[in-house]
N, C-alpha and C. Protein backbone atom coordinates (compact mmCIF):
# COMPACT_ATOMS: atom_id res chain seq x y z
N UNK A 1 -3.38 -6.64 -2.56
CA UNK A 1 -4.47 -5.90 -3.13
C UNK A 1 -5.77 -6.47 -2.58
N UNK A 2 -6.87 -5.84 -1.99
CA UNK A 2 -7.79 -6.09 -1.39
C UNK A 2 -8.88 -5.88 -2.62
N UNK A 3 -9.34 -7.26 -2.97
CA UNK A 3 -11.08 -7.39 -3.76
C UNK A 3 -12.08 -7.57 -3.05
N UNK A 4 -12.98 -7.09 -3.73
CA UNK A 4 -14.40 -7.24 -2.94
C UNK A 4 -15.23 -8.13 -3.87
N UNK A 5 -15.68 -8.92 -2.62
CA UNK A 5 -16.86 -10.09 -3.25
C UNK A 5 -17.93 -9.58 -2.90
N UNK A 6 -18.10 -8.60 -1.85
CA UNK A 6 -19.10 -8.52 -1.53
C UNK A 6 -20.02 -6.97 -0.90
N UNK A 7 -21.14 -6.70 -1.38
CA UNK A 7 -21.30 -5.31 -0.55
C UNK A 7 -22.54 -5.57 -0.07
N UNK A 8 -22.38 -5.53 1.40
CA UNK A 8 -23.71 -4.91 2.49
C UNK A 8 -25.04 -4.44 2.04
N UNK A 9 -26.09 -4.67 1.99
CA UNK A 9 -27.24 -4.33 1.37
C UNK A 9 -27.94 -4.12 2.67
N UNK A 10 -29.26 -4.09 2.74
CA UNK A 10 -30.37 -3.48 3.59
C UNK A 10 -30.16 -4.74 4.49
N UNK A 11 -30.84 -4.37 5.54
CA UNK A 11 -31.19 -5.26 6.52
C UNK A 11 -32.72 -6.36 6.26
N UNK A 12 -32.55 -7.44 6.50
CA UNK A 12 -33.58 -8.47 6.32
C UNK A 12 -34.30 -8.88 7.17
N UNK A 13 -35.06 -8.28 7.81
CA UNK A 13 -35.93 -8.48 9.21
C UNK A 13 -35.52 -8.48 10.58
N UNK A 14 -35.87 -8.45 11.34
CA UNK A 14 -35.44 -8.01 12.93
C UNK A 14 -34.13 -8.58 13.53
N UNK A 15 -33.79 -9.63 12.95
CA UNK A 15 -32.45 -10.04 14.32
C UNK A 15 -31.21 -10.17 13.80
N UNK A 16 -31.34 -8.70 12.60
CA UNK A 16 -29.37 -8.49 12.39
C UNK A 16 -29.31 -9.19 11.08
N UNK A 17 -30.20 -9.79 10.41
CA UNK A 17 -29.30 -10.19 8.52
C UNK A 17 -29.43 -9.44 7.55
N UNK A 18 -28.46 -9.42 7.15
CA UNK A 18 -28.14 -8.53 5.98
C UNK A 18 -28.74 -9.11 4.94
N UNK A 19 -28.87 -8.34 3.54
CA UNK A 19 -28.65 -9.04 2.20
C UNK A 19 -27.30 -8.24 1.63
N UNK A 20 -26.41 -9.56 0.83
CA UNK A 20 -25.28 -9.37 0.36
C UNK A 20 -25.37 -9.22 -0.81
N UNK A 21 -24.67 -8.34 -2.21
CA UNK A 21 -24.89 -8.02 -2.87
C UNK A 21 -23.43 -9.10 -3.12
N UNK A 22 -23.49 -9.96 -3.90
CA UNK A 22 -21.93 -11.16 -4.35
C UNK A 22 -21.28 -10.35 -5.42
N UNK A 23 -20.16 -10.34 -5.03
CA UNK A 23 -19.43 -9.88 -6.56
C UNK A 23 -18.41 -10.91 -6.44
N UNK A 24 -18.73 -12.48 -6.47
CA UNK A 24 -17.57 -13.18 -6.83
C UNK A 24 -18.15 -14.34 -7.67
N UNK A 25 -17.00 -15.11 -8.48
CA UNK A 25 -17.77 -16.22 -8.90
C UNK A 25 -17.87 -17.32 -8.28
N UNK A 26 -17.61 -16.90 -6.89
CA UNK A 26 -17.09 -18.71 -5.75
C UNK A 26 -17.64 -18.16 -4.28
N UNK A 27 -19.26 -17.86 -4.42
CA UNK A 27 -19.44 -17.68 -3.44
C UNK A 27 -19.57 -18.43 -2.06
N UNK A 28 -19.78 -19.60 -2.85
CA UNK A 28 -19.82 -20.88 -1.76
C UNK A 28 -18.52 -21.06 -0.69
N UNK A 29 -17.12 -20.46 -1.49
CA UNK A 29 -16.11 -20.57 -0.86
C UNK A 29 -16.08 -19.57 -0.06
N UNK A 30 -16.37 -18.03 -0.12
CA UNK A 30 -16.10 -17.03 0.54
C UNK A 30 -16.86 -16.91 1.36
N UNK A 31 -18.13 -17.30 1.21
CA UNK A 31 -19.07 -16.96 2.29
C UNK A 31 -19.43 -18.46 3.46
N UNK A 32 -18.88 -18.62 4.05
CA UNK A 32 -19.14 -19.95 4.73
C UNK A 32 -18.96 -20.04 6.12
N UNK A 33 -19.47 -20.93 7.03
CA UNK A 33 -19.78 -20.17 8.67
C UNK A 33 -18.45 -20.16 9.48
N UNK A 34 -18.60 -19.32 10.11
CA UNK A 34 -17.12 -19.09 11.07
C UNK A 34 -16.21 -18.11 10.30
N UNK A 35 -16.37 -17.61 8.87
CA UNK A 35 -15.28 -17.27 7.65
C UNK A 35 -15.47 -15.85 8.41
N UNK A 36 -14.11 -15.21 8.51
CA UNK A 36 -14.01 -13.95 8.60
C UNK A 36 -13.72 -12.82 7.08
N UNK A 37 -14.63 -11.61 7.28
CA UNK A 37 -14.11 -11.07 5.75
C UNK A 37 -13.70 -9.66 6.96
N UNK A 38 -12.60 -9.26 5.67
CA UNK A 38 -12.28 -8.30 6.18
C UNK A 38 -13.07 -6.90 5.42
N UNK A 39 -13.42 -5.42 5.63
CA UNK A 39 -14.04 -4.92 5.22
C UNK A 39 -13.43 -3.54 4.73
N UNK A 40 -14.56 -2.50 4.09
CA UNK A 40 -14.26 -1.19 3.76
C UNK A 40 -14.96 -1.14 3.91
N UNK A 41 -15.11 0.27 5.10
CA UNK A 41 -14.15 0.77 5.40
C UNK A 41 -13.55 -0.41 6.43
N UNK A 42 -11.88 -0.48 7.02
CA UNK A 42 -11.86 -1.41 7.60
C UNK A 42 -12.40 -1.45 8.96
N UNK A 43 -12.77 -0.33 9.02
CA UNK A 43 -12.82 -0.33 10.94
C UNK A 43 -14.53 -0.70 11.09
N UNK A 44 -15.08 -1.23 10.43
CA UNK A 44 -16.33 -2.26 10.69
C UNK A 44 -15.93 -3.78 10.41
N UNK A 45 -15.02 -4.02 10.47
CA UNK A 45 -14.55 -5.24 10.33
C UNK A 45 -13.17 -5.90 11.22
N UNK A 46 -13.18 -6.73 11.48
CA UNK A 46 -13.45 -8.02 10.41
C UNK A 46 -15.13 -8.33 10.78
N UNK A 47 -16.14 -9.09 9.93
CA UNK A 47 -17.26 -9.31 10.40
C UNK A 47 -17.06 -11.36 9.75
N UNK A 48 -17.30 -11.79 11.17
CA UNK A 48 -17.51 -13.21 11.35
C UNK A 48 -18.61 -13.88 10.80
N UNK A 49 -19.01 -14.70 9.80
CA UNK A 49 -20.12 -15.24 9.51
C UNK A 49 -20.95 -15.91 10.84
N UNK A 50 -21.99 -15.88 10.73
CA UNK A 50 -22.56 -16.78 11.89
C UNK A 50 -23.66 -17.87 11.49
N UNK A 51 -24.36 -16.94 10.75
CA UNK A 51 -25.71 -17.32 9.97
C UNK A 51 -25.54 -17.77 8.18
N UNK A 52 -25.72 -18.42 7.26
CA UNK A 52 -26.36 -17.87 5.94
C UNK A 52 -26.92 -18.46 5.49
N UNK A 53 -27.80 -17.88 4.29
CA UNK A 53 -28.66 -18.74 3.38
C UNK A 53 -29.03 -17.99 2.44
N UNK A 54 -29.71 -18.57 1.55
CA UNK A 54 -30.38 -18.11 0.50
C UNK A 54 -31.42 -17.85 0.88
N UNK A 55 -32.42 -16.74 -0.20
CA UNK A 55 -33.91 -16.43 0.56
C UNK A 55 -34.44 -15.93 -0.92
N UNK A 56 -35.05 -16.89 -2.14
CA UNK A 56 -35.37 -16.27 -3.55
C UNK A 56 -33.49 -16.30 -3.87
N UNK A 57 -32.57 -14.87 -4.91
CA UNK A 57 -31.86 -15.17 -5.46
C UNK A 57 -31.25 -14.32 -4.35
N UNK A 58 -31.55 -13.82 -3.21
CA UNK A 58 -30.57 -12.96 -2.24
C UNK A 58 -29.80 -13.85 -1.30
N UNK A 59 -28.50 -13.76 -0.92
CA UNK A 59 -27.55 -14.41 0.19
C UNK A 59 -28.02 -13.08 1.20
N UNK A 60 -28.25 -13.91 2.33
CA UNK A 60 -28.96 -13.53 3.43
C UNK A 60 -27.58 -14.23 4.56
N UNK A 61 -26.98 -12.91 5.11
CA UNK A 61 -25.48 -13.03 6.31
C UNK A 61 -26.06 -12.46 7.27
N UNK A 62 -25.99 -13.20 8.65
CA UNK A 62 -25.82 -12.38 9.96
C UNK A 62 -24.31 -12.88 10.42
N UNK A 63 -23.54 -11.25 10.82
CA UNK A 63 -22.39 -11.52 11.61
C UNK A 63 -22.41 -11.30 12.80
N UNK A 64 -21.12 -12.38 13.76
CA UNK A 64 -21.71 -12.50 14.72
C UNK A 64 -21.34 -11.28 15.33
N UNK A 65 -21.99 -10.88 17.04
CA UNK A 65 -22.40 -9.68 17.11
C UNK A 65 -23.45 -8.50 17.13
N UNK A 66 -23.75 -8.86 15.79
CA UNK A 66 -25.25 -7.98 15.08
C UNK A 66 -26.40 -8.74 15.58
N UNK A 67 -26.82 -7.98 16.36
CA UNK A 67 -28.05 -8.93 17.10
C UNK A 67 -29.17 -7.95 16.44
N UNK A 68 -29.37 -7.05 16.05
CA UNK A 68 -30.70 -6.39 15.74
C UNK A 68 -30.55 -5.71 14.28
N UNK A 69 -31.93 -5.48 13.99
CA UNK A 69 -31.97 -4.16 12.56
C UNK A 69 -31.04 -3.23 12.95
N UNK A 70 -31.23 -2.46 13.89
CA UNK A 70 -30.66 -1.57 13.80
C UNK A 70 -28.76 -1.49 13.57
N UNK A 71 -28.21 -3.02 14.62
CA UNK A 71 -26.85 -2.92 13.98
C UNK A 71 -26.73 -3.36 12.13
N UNK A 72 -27.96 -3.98 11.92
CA UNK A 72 -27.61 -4.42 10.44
C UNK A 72 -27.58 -3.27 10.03
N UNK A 73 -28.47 -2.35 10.34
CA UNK A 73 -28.49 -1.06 8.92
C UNK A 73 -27.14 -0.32 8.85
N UNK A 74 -26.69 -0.05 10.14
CA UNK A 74 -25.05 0.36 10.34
C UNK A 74 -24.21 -0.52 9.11
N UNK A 75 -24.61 -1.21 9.18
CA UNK A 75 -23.06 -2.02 8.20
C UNK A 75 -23.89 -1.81 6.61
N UNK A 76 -24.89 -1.35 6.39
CA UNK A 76 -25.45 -1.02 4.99
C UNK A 76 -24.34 -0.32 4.14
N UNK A 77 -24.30 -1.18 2.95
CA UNK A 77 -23.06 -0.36 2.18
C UNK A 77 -21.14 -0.65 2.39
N UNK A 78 -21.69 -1.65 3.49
CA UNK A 78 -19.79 -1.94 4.03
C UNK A 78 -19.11 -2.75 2.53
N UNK A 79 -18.29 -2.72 2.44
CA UNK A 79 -17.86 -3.46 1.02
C UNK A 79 -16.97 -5.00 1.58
N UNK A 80 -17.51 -6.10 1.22
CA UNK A 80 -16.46 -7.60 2.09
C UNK A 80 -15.47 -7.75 1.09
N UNK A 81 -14.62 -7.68 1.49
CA UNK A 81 -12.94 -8.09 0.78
C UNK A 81 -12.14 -9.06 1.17
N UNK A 82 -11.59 -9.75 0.06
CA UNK A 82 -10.53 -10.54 0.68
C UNK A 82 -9.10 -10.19 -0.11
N UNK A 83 -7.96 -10.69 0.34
CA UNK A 83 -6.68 -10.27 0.09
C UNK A 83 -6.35 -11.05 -1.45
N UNK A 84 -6.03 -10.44 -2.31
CA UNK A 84 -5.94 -11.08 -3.57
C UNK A 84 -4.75 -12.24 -3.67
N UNK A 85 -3.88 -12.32 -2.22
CA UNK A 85 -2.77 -13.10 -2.50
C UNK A 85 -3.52 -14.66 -1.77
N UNK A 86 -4.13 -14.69 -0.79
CA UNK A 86 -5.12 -16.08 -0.91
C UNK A 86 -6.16 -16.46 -1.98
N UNK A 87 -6.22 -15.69 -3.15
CA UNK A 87 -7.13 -16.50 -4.14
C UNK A 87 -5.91 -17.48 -5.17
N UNK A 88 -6.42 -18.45 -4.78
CA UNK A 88 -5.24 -19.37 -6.46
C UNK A 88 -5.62 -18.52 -7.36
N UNK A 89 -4.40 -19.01 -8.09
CA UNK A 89 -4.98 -18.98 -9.82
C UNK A 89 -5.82 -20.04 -10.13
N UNK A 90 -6.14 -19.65 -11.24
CA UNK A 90 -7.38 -20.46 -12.04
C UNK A 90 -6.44 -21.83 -12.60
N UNK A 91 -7.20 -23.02 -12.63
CA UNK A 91 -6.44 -23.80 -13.48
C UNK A 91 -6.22 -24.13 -14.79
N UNK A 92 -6.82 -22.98 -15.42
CA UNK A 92 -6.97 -22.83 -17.29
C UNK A 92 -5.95 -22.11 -17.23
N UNK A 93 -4.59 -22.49 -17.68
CA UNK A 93 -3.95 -21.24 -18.81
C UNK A 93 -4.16 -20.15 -19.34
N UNK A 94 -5.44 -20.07 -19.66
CA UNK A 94 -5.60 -19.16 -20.50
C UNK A 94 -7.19 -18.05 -19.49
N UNK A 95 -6.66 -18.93 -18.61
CA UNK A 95 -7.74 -17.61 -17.67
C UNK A 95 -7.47 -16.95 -17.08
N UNK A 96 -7.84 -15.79 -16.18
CA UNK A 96 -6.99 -15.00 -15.40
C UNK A 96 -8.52 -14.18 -14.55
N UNK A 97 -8.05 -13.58 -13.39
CA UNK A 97 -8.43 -13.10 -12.75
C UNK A 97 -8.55 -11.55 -12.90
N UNK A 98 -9.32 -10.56 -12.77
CA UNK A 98 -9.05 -9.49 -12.77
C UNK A 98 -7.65 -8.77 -12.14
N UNK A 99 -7.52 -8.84 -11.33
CA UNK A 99 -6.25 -8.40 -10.58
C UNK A 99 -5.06 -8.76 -10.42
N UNK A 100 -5.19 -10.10 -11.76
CA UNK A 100 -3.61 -10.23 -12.25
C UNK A 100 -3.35 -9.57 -13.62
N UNK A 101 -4.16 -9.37 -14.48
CA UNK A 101 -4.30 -8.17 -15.63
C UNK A 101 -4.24 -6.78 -15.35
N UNK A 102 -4.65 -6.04 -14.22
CA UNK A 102 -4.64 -4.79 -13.88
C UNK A 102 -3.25 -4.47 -13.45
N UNK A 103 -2.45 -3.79 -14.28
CA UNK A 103 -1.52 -2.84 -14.32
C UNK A 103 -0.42 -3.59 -15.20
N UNK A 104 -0.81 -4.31 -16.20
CA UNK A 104 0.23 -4.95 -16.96
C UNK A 104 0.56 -4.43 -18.42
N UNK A 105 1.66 -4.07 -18.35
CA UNK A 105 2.21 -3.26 -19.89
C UNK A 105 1.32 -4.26 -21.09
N UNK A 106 1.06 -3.09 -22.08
CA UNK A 106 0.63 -3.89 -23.17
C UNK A 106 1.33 -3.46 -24.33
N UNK A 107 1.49 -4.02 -25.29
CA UNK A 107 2.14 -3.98 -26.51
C UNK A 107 1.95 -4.78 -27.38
N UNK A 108 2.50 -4.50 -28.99
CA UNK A 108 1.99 -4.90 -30.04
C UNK A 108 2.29 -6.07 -30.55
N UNK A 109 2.03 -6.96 -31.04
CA UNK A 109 2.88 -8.06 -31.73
C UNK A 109 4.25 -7.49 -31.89
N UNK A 110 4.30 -6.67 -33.08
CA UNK A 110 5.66 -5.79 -32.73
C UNK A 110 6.45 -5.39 -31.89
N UNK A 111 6.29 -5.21 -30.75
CA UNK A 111 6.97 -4.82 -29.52
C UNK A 111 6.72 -3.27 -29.31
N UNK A 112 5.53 -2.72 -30.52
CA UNK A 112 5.57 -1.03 -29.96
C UNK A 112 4.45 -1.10 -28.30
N UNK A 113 5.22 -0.30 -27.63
CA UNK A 113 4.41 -0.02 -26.63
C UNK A 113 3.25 0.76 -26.94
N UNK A 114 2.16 0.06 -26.16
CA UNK A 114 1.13 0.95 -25.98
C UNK A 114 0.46 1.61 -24.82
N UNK A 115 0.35 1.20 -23.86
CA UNK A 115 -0.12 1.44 -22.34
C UNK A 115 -0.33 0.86 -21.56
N UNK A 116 -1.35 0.64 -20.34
CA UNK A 116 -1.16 -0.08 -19.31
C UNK A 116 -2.63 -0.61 -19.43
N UNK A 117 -2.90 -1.91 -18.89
CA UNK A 117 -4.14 -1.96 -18.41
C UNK A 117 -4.40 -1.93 -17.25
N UNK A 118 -5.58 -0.85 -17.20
CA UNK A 118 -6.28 -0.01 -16.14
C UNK A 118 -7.49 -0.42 -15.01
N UNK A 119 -8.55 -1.11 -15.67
CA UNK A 119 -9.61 -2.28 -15.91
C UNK A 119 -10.38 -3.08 -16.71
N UNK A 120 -11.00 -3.71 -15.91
CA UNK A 120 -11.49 -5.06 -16.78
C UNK A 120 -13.05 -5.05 -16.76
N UNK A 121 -13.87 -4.49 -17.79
CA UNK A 121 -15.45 -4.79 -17.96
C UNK A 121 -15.76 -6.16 -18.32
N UNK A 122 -16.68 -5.92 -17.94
CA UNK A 122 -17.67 -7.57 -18.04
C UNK A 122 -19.05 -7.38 -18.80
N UNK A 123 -18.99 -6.95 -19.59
CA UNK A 123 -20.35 -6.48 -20.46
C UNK A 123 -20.83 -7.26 -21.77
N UNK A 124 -20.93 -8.57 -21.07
CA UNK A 124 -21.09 -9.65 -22.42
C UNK A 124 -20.01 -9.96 -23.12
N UNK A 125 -18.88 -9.22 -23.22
CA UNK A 125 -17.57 -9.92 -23.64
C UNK A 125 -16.74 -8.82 -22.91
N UNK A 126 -15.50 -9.26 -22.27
CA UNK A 126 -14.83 -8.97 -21.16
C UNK A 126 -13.89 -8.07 -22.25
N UNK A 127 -13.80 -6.04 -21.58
CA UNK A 127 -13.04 -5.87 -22.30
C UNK A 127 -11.54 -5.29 -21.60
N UNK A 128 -10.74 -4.78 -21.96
CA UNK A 128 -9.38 -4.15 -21.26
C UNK A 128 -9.61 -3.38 -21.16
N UNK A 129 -9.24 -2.52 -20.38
CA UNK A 129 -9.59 -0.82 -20.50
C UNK A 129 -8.13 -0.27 -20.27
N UNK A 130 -7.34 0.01 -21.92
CA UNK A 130 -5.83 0.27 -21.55
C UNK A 130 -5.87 1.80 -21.73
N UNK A 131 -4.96 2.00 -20.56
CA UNK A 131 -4.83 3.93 -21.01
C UNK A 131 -3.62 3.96 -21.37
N UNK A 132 -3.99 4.87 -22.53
CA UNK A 132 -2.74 5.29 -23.37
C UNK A 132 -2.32 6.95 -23.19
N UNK A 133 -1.49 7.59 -23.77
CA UNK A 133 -0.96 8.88 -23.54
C UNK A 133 -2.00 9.52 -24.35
N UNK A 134 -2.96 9.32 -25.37
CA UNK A 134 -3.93 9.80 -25.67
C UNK A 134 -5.37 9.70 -25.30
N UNK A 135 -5.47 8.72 -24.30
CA UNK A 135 -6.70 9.00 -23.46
C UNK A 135 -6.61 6.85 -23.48
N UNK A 136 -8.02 6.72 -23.27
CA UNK A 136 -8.13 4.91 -22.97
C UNK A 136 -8.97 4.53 -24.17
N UNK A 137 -8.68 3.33 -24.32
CA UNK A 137 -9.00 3.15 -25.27
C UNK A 137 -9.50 1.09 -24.47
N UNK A 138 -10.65 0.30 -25.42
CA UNK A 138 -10.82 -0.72 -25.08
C UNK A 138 -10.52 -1.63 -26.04
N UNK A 139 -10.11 -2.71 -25.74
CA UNK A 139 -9.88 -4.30 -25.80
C UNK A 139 -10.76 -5.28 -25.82
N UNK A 140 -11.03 -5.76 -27.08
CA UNK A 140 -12.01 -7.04 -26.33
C UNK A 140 -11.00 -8.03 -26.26
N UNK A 141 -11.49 -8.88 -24.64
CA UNK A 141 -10.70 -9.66 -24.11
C UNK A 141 -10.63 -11.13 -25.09
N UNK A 142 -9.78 -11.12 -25.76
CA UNK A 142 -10.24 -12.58 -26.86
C UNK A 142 -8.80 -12.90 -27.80
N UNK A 143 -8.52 -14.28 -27.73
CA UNK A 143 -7.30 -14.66 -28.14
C UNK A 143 -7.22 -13.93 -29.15
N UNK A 144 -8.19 -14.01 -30.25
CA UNK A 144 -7.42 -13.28 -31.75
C UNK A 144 -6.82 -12.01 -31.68
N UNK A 145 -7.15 -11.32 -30.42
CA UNK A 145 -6.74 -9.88 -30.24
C UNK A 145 -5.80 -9.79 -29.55
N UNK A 146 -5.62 -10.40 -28.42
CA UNK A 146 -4.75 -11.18 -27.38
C UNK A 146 -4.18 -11.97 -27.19
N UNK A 147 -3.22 -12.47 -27.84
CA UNK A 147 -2.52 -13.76 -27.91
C UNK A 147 -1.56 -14.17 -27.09
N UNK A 148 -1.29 -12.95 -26.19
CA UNK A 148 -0.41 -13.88 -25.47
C UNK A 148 -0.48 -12.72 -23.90
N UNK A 149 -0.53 -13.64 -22.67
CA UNK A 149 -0.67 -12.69 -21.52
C UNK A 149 0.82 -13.24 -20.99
N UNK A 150 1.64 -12.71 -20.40
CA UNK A 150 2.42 -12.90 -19.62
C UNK A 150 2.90 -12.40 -18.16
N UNK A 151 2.18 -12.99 -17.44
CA UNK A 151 2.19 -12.45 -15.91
C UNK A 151 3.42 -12.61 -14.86
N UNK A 152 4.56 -13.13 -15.19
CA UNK A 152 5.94 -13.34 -14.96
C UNK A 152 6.67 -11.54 -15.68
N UNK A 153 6.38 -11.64 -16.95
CA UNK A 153 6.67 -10.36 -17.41
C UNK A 153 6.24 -9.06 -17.13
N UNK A 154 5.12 -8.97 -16.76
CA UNK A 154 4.05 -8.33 -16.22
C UNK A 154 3.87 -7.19 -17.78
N UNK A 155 3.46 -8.13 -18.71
CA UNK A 155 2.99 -7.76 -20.12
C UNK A 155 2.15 -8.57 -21.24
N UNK A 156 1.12 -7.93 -21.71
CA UNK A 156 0.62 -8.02 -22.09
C UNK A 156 0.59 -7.37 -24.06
N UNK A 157 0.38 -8.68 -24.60
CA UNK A 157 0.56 -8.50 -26.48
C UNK A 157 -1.05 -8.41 -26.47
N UNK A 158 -0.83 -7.31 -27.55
CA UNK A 158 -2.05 -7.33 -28.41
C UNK A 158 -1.94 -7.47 -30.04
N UNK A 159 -2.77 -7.91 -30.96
CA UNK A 159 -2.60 -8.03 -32.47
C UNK A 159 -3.75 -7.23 -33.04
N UNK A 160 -3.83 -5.72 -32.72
CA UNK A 160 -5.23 -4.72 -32.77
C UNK A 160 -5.27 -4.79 -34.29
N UNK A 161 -6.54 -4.75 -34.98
CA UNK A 161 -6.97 -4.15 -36.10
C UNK A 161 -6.82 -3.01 -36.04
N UNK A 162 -6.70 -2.78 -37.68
CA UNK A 162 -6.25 -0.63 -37.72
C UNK A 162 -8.06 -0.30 -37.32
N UNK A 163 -7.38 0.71 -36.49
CA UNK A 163 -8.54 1.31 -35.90
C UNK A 163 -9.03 1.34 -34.11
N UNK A 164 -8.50 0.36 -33.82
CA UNK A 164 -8.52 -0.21 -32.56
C UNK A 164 -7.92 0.37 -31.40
N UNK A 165 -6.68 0.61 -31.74
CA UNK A 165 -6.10 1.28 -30.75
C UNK A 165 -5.90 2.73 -31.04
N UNK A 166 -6.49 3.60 -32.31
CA UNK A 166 -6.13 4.79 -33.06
C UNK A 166 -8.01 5.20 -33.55
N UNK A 167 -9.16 5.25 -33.40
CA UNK A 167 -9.62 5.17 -33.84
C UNK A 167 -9.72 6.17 -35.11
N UNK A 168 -9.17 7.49 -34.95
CA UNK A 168 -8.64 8.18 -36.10
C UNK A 168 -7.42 7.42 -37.09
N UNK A 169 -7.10 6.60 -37.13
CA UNK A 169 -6.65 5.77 -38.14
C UNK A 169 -7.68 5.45 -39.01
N UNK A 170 -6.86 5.02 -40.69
CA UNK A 170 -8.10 4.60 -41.06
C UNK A 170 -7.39 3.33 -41.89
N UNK A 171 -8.83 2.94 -42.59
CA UNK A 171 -7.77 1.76 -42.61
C UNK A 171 -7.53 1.37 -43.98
């Protein structure tokens, strides 16, 4: 499964750097000189680091190659990915990555099935986004609700309050 850390932004003055828009929490690791990312679409890629830095809160990339504005603006919008099977896991137990939660059965303390999870928001508290046969419904990501992930099983328990997964329930 291919994630993206990263998407292509405008060009940063005359001799080819980009600004990178980060979507990871380890940018120091992904972005580093000589590092190849692979891209979307792929056929602008792979693009080789050559250059980087910070400039204010923007990561500022020239790859090698891109000698001018004009090849930077071409790659405006490219999306940088890497392969989800070179990221470790986390070393907390109890943490997880987006893309080991996405597509894992969920169910009840009970064992009733409920649906799959679909995605994962990040909106001040991280929620599930499981779709069920009646449309999707959200999760906040948090032990009391979640007690147990199992990624060997490829399932996921929940312990929902009435209302939660039914909001026409009452309680």
């Amino acid at each position: 499964m291919q994630l993206v850390v990263g998407r292509i932004g405008r060009p940063h003055g005359i001799r080819g750097e980009v600004t990178v828009e980060v979507r990871t929490d380890a940018p120091e690791s992904r972005f580093t000189l000589g590092a190849s990312l692979a891209t979307d679409p792929p056929a602008t890629g792979p693009l080789v680091v050559e250059s980087l830095r910070w400039h204010k809160s923007a990561l500022l990339l020239r790859f090698a190659g891109v000698a001018g504005r004009e090849q930077a603006e071409e790659l405006r919008g490219t999306l940088l990915v890497v392969d989800s099977a070179d990221i470790p896991p986390p070393d907390d137990p109890d943490e997880f990555h987006d893309h080991q939660l996405i597509g894992l059965s969920v169910v009840t303390v009970g064992g009733e099935a409920v649906g799959e999870v679909v995605e994962i928001l990040h909106h001040g508290q991280d929620l599930l986004v499981v779709r069920r046969p009646t449309g999707e419904v959200l999760v906040p990501f948090v032990k009391a609700l979640v007690p147990e992930v199992d990624l060997d099983a490829k399932r996921l328990v929940v312990d929902p309050p009435p209302g939660l997964l039914d909001p026409d329930e009452t309680l």
